[in-house]
C-alpha atoms as a PDB file:
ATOM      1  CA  UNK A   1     -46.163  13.609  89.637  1.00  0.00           C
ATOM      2  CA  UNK A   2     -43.884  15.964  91.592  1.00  0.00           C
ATOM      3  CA  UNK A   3     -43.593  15.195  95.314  1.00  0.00           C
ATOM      4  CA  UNK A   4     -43.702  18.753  96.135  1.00  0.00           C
ATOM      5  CA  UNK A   5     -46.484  19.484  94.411  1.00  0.00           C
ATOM      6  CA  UNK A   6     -48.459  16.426  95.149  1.00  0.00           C
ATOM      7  CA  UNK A   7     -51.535  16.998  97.610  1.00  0.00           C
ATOM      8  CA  UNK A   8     -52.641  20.426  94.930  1.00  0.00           C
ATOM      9  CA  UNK A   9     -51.905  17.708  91.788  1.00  0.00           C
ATOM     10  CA  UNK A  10     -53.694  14.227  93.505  1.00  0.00           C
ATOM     11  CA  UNK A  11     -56.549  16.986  93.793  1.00  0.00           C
ATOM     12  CA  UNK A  12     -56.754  17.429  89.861  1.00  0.00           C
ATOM     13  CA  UNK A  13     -56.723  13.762  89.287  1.00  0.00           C
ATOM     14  CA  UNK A  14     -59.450  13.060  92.017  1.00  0.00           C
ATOM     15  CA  UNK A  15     -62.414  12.739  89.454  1.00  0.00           C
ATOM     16  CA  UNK A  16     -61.427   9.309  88.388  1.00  0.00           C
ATOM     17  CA  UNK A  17     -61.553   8.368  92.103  1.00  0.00           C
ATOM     18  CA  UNK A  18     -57.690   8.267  92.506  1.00  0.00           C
ATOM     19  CA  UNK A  19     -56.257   9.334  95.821  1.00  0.00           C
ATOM     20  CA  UNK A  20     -54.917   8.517  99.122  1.00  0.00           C
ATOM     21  CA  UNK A  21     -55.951   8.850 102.794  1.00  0.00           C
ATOM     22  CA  UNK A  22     -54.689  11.995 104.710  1.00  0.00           C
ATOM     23  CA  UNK A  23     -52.766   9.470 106.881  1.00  0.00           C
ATOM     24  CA  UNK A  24     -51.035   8.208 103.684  1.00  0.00           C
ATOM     25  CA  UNK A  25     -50.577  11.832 102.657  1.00  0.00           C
ATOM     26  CA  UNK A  26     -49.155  13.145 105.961  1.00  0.00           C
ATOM     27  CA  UNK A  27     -46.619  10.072 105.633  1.00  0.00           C
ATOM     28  CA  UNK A  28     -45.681  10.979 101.975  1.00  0.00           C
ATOM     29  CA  UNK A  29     -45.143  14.687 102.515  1.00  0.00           C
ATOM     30  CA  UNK A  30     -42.654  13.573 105.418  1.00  0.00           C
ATOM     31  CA  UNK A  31     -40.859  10.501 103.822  1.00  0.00           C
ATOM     32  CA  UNK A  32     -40.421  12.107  99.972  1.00  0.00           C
ATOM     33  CA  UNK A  33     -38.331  14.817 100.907  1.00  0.00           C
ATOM     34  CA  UNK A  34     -35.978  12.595 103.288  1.00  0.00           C
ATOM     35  CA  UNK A  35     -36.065   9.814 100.184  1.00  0.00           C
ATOM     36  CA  UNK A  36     -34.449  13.141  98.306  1.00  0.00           C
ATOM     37  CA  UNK A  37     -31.831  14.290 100.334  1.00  0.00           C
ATOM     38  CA  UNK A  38     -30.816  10.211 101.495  1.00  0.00           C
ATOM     39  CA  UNK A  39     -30.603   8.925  97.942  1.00  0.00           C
ATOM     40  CA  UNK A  40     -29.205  12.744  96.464  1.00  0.00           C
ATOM     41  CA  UNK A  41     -31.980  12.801  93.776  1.00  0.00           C
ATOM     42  CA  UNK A  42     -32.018  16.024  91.864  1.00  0.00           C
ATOM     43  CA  UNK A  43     -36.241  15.353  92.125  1.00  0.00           C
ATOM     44  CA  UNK A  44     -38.913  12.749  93.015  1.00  0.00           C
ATOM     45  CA  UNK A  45     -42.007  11.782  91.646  1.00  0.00           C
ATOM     46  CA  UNK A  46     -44.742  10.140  93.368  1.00  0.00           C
ATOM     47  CA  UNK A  47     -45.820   7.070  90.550  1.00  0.00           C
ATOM     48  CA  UNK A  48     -48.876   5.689  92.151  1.00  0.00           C
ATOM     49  CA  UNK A  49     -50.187   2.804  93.993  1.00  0.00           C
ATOM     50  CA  UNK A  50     -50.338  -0.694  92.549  1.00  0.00           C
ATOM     51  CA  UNK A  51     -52.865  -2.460  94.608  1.00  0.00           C
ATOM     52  CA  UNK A  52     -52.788  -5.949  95.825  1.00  0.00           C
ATOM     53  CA  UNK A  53     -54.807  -8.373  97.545  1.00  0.00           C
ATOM     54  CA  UNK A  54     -53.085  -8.501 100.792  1.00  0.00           C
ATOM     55  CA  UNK A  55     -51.649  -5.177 100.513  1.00  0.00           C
ATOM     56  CA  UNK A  56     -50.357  -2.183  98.234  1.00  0.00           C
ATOM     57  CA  UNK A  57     -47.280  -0.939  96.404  1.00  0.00           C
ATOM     58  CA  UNK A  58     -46.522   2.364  96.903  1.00  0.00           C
ATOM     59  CA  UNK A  59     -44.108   3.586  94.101  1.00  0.00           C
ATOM     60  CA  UNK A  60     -41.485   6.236  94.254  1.00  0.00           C
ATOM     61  CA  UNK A  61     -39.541   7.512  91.195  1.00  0.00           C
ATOM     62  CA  UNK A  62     -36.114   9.497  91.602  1.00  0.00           C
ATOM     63  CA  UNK A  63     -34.517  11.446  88.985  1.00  0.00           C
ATOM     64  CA  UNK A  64     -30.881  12.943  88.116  1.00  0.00           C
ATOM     65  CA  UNK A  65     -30.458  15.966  85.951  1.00  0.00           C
ATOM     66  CA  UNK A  66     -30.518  14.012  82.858  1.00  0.00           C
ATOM     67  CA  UNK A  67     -34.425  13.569  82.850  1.00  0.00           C
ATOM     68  CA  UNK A  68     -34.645  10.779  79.890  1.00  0.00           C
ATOM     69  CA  UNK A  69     -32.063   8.915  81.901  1.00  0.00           C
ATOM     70  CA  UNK A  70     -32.832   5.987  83.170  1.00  0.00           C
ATOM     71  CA  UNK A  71     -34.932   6.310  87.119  1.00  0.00           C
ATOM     72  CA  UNK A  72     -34.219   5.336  90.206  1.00  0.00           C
ATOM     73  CA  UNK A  73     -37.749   3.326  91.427  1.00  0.00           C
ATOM     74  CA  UNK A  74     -38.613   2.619  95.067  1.00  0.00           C
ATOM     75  CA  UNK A  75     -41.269   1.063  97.194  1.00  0.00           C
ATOM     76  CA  UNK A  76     -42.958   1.481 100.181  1.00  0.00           C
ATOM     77  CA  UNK A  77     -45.675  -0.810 102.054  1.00  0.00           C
ATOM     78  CA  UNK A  78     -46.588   1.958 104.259  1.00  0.00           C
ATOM     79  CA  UNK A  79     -45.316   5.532 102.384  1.00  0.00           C
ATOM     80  CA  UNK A  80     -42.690   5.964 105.294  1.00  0.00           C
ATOM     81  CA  UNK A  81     -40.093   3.189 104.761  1.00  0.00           C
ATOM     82  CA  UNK A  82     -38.640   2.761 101.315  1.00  0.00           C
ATOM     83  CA  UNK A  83     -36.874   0.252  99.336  1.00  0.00           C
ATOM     84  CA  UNK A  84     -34.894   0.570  96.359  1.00  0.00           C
ATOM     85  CA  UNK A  85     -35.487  -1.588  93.168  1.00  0.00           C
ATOM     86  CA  UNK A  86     -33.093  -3.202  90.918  1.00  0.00           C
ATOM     87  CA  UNK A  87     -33.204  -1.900  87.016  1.00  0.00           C
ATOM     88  CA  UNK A  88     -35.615  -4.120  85.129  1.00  0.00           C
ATOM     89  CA  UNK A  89     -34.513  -6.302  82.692  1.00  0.00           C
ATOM     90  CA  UNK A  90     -35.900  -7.948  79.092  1.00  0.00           C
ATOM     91  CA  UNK A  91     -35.941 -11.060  81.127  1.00  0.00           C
ATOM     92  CA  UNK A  92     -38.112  -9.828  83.535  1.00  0.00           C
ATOM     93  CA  UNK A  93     -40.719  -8.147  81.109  1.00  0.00           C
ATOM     94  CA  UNK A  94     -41.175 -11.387  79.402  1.00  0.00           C
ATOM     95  CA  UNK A  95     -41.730 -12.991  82.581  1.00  0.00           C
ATOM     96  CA  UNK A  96     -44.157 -10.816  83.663  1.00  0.00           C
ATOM     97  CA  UNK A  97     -45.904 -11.208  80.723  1.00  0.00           C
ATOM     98  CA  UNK A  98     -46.359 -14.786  81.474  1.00  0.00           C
ATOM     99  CA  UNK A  99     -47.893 -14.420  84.940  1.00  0.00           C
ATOM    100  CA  UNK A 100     -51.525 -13.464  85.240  1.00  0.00           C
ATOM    101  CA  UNK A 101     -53.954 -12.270  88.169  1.00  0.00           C
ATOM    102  CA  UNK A 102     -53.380  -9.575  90.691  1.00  0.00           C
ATOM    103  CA  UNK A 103     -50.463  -8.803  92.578  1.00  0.00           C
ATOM    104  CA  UNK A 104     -50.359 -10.308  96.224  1.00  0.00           C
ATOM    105  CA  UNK A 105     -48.733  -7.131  98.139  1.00  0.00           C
ATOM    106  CA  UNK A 106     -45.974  -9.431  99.671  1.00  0.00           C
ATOM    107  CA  UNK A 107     -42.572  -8.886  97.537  1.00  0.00           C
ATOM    108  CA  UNK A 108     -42.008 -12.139  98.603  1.00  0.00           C
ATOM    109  CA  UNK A 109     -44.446 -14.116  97.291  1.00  0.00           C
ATOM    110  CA  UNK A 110     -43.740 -17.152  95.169  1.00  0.00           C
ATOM    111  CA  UNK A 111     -45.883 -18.139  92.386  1.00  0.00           C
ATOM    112  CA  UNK A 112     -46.939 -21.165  92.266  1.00  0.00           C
ATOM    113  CA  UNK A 113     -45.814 -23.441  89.071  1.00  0.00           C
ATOM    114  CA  UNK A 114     -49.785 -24.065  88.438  1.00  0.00           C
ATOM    115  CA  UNK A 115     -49.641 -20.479  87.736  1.00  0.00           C
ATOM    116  CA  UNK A 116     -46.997 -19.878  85.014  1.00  0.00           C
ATOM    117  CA  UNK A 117     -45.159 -22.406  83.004  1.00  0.00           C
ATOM    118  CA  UNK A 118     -42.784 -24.479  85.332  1.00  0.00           C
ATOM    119  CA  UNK A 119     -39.612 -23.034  83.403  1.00  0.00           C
ATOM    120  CA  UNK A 120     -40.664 -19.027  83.780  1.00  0.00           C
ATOM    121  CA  UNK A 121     -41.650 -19.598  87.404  1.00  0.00           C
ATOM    122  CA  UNK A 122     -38.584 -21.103  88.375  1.00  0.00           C
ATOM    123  CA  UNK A 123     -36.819 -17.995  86.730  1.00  0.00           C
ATOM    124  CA  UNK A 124     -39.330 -15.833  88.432  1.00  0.00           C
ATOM    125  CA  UNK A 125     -38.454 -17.107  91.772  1.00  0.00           C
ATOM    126  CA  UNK A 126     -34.691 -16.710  91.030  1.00  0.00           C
ATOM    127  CA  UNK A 127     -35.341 -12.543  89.614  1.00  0.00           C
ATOM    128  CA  UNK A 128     -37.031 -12.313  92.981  1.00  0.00           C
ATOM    129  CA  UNK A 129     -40.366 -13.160  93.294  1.00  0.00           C
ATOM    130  CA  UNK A 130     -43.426 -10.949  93.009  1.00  0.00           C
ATOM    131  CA  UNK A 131     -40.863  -7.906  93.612  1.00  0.00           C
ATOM    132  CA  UNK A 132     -39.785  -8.878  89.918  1.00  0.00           C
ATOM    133  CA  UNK A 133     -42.851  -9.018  88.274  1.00  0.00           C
ATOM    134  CA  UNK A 134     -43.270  -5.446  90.375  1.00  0.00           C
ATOM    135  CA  UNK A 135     -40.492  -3.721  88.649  1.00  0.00           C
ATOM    136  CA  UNK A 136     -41.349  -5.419  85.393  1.00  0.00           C
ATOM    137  CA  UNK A 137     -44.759  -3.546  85.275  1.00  0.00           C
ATOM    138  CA  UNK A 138     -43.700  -0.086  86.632  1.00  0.00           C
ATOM    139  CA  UNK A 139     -41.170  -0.348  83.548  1.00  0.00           C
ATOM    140  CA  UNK A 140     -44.168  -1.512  80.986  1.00  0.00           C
ATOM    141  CA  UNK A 141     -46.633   1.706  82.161  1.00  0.00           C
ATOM    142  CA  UNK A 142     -43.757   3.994  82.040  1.00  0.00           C
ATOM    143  CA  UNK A 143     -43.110   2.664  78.499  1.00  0.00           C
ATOM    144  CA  UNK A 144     -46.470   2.640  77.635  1.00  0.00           C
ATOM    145  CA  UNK A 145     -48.607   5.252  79.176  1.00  0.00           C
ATOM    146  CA  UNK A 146     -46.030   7.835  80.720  1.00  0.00           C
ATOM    147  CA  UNK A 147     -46.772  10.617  79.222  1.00  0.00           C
ATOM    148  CA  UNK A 148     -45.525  14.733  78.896  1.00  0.00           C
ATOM    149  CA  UNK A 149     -46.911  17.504  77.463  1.00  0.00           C
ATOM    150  CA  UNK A 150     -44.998  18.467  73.831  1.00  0.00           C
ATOM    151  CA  UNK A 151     -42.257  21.410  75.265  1.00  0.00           C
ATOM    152  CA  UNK A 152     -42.493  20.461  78.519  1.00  0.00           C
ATOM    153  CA  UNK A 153     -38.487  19.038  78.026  1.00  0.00           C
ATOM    154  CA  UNK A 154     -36.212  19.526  75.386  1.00  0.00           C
ATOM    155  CA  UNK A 155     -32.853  18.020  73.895  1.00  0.00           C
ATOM    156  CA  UNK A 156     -29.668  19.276  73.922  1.00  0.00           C
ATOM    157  CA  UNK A 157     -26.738  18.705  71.223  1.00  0.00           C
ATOM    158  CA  UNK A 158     -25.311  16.621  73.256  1.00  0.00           C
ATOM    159  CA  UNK A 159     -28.422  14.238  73.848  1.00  0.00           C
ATOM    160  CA  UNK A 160     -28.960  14.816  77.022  1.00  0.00           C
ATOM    161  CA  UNK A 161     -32.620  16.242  78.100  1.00  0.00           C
ATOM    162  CA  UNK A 162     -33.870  18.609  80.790  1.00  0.00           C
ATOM    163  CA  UNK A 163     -36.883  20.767  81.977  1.00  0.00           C
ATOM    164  CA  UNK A 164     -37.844  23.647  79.432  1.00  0.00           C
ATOM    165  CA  UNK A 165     -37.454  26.748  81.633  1.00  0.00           C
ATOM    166  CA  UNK A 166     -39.350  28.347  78.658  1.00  0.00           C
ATOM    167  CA  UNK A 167     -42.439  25.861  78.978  1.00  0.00           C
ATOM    168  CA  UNK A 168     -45.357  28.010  80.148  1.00  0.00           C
ATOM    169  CA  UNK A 169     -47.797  25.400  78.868  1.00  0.00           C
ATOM    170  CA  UNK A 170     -50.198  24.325  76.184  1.00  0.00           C
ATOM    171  CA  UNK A 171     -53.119  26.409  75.220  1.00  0.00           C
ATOM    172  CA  UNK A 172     -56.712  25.681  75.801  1.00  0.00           C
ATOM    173  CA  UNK A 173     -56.933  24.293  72.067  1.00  0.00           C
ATOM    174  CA  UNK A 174     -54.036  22.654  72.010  1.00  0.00           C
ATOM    175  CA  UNK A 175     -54.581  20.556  75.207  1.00  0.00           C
ATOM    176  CA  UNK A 176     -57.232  18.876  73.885  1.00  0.00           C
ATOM    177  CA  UNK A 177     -55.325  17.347  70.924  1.00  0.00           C
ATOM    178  CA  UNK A 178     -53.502  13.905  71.509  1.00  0.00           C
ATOM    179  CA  UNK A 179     -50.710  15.154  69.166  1.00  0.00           C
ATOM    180  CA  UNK A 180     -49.328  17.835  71.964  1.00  0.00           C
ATOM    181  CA  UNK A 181     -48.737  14.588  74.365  1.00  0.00           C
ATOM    182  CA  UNK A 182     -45.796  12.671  73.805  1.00  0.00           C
ATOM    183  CA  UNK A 183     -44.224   9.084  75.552  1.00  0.00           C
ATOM    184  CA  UNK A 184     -41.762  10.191  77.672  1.00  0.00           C
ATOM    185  CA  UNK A 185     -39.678   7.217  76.606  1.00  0.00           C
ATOM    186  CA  UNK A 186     -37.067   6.154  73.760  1.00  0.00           C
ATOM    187  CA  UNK A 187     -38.581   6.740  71.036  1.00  0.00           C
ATOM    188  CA  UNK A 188     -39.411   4.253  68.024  1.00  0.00           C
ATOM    189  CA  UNK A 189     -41.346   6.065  65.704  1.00  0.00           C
ATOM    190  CA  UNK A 190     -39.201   8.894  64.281  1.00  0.00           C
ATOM    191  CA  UNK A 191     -37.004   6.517  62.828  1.00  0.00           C
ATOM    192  CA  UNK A 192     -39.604   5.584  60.848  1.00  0.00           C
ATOM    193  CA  UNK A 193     -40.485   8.927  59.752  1.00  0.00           C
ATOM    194  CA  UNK A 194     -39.736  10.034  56.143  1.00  0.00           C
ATOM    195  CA  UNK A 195     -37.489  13.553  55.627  1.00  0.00           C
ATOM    196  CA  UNK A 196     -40.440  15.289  54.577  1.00  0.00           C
ATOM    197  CA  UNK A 197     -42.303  14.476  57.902  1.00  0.00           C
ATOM    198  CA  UNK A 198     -39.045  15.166  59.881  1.00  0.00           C
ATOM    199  CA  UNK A 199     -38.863  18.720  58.290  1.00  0.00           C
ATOM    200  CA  UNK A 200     -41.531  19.880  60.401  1.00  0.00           C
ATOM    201  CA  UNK A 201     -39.910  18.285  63.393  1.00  0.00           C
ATOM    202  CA  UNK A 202     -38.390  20.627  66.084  1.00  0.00           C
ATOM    203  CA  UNK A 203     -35.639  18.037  66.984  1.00  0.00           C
ATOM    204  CA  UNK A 204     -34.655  20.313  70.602  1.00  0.00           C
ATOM    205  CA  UNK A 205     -38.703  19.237  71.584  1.00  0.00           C
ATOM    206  CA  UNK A 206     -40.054  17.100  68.881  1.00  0.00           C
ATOM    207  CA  UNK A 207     -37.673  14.133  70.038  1.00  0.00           C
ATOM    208  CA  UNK A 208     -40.533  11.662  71.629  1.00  0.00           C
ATOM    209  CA  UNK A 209     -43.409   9.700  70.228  1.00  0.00           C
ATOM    210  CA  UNK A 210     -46.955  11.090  69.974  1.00  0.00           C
ATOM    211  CA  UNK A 211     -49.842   9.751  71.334  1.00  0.00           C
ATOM    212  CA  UNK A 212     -51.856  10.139  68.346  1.00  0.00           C
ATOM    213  CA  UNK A 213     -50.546   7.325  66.523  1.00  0.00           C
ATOM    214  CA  UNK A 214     -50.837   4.797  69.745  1.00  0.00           C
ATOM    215  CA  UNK A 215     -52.362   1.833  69.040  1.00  0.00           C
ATOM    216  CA  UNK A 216     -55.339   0.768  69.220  1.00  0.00           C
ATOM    217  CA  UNK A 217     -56.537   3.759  68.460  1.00  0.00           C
ATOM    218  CA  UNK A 218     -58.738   5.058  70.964  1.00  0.00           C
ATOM    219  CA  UNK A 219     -57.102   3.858  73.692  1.00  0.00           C
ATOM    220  CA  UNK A 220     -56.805   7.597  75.135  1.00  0.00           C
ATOM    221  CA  UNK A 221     -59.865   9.405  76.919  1.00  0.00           C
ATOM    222  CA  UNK A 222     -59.361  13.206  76.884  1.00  0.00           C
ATOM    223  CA  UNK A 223     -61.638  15.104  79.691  1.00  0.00           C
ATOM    224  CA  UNK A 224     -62.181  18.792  80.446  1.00  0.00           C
ATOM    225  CA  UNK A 225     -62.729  19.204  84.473  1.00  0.00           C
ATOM    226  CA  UNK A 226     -62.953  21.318  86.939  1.00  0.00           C
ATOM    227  CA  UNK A 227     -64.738  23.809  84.938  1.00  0.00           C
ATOM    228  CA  UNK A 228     -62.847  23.305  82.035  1.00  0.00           C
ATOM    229  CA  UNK A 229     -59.819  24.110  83.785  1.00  0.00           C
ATOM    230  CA  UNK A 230     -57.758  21.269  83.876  1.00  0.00           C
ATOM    231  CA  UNK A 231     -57.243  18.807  81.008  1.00  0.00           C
ATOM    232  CA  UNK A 232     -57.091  14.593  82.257  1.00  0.00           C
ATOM    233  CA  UNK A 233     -56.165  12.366  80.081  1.00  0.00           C
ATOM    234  CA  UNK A 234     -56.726   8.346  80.866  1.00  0.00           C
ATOM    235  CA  UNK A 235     -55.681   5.277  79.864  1.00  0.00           C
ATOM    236  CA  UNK A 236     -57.991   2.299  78.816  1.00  0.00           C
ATOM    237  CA  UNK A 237     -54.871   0.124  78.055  1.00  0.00           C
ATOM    238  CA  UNK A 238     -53.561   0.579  81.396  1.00  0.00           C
ATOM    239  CA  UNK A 239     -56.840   1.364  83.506  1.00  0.00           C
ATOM    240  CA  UNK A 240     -55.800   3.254  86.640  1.00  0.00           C
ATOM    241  CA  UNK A 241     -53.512   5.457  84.467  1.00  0.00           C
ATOM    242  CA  UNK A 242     -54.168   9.349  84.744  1.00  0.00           C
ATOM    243  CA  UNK A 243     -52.639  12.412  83.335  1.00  0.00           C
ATOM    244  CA  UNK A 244     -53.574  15.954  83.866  1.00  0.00           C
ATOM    245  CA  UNK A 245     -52.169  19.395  82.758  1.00  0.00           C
ATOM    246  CA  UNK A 246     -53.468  22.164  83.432  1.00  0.00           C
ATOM    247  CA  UNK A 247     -53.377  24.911  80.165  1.00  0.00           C
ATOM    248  CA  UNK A 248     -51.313  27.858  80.157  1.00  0.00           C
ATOM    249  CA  UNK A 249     -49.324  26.544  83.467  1.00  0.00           C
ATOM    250  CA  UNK A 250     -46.484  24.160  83.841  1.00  0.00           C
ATOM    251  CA  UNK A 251     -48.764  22.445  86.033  1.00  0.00           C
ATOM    252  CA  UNK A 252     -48.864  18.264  84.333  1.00  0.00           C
ATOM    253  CA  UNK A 253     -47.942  14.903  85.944  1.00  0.00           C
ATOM    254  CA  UNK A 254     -49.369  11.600  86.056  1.00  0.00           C
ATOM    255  CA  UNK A 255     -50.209   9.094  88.459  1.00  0.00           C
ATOM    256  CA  UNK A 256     -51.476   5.721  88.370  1.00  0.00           C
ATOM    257  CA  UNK A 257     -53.677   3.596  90.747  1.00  0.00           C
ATOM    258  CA  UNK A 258     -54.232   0.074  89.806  1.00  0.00           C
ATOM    259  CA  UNK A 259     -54.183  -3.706  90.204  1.00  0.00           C
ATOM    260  CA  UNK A 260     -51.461  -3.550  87.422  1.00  0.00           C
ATOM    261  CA  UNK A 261     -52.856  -5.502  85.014  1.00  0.00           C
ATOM    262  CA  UNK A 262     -52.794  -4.408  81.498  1.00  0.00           C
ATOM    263  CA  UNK A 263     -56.568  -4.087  79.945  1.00  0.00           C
ATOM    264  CA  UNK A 264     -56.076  -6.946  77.447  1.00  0.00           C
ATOM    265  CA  UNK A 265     -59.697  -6.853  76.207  1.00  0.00           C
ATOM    266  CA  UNK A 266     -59.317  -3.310  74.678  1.00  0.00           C
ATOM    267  CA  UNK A 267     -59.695  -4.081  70.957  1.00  0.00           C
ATOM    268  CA  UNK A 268     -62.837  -5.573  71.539  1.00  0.00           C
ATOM    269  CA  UNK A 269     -64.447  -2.389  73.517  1.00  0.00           C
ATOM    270  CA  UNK A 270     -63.346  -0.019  70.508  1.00  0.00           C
END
């Protein structure tokens, strides 16, 4: 979610019992906008929290004018002093597939070979430790669960995408339908999609996946709150996952506050 709009938009998501301390607060609303100017990001997101047992991740997201580019992640122990993180690679999501349990909180914590198979963790230990297997699973709930409302951005000729200065948000009606929330990441399934389906496509904003087709299906929970004001959507794939918007504003973002650990016994709760 938008650093500058955070404290108003960790407010929205509050009914799933996300949030921070004041004191945590304070510290963002001082360190994001240095993190900005130091680093000469066009904008910063606040991504969440990943919680661990000795301590927490506190995730930072930068962004250049090209928004589908890839980001610029950070971390924090204590919201006030940042550290950047290296691009995550295919090596490091299938590692982090093969470790299990909750994060520690201490980047450099080694796993112990009892843990994983003897060949991953000795990879592991060479990508970095548990800072791998952090930047491994900020990159698999982007990819999964990072979501944007349908207009919010839009493509140019040229490929490149940017804000919709036209967005003025979804209606009441069509908030509450999965198919106005797309991934906000490459996208797989319009390749697949026949002409006939594609005809209907606005390629400038129709350019991502939908949500309606994730699977399982039912992995989404949509929620009216705050009076039917705001519109929350939340993850049960990635539990700790939360997206609001709120209709007929360009008010959306989403946050997540987690052990980050994927909800691998979701088929069976459908």
């Amino acid at each position: 979610m938008e650093a500058l709009s955070l404290p108003a938009a960790l407010s929205l998501v509050a009914g799933g019992g996300a949030g921070l301390s004041p004191e945590l607060r304070a510290a963002l609303g001082a360190s994001l906008p240095l993190l900005q100017r130091d680093y000469r990001f066009e904008r910063v997101w606040f991504w969440g929290c990943i919680q661990g047992v000795r301590g927490a991740y506190y995730i930072a997201q930068g962004l250049g004018p090209d928004r589908a580019a890839p980001r610029s992640r950070l971390y924090s122990l204590n919201c006030l002093d940042w550290s950047l993180l290296t691009p995550a690679t295919e090596e490091m999501l299938a590692l982090a597939e093969e470790v299990k349990g909750r994060f520690q909180g201490d980047p450099s914590f080694e796993y112990s070979l009892a843990e994983i198979n003897p060949e991953a963790a000795a990879r592991l230990v060479q990508s970095g430790k548990e800072e791998a297997r952090l930047i491994a699973t900020i990159e698999q709930i982007d990819r999964a669960v990072g979501i944007v409302p349908r207009g919010a951005f839009v493509k140019t000729p040229l490929g490149s995408v940017h804000e919709n200065r036209h967005f003025e948000g979804l209606s009441l009606v069509e908030a509450k339908k999965l198919s106005s929330y797309f991934h906000f990441t490459e996208p797989t399934d319009l390749k697949n999609k026949t002409l006939m389906e594609k005809a209907d496509l606005d390629p400038s904003t129709d350019f991502l996946n939908s949500l309606e087709h994730d699977i399982p299906q039912g992995s989404w929970s949509i929620q009216l709150e705050k009076g039917g004001s705001v519109v929350v959507l939340r993850s049960l794939l990635w539990l700790g996952l939360t997206f609001y918007h709120v209709p007929m504003t360009k008010q959306f973002g989403y946050v997540y506050f987690g052990t980050g650990e994927k909800n691998l016994d979701l088929p069976f709760m459908l």
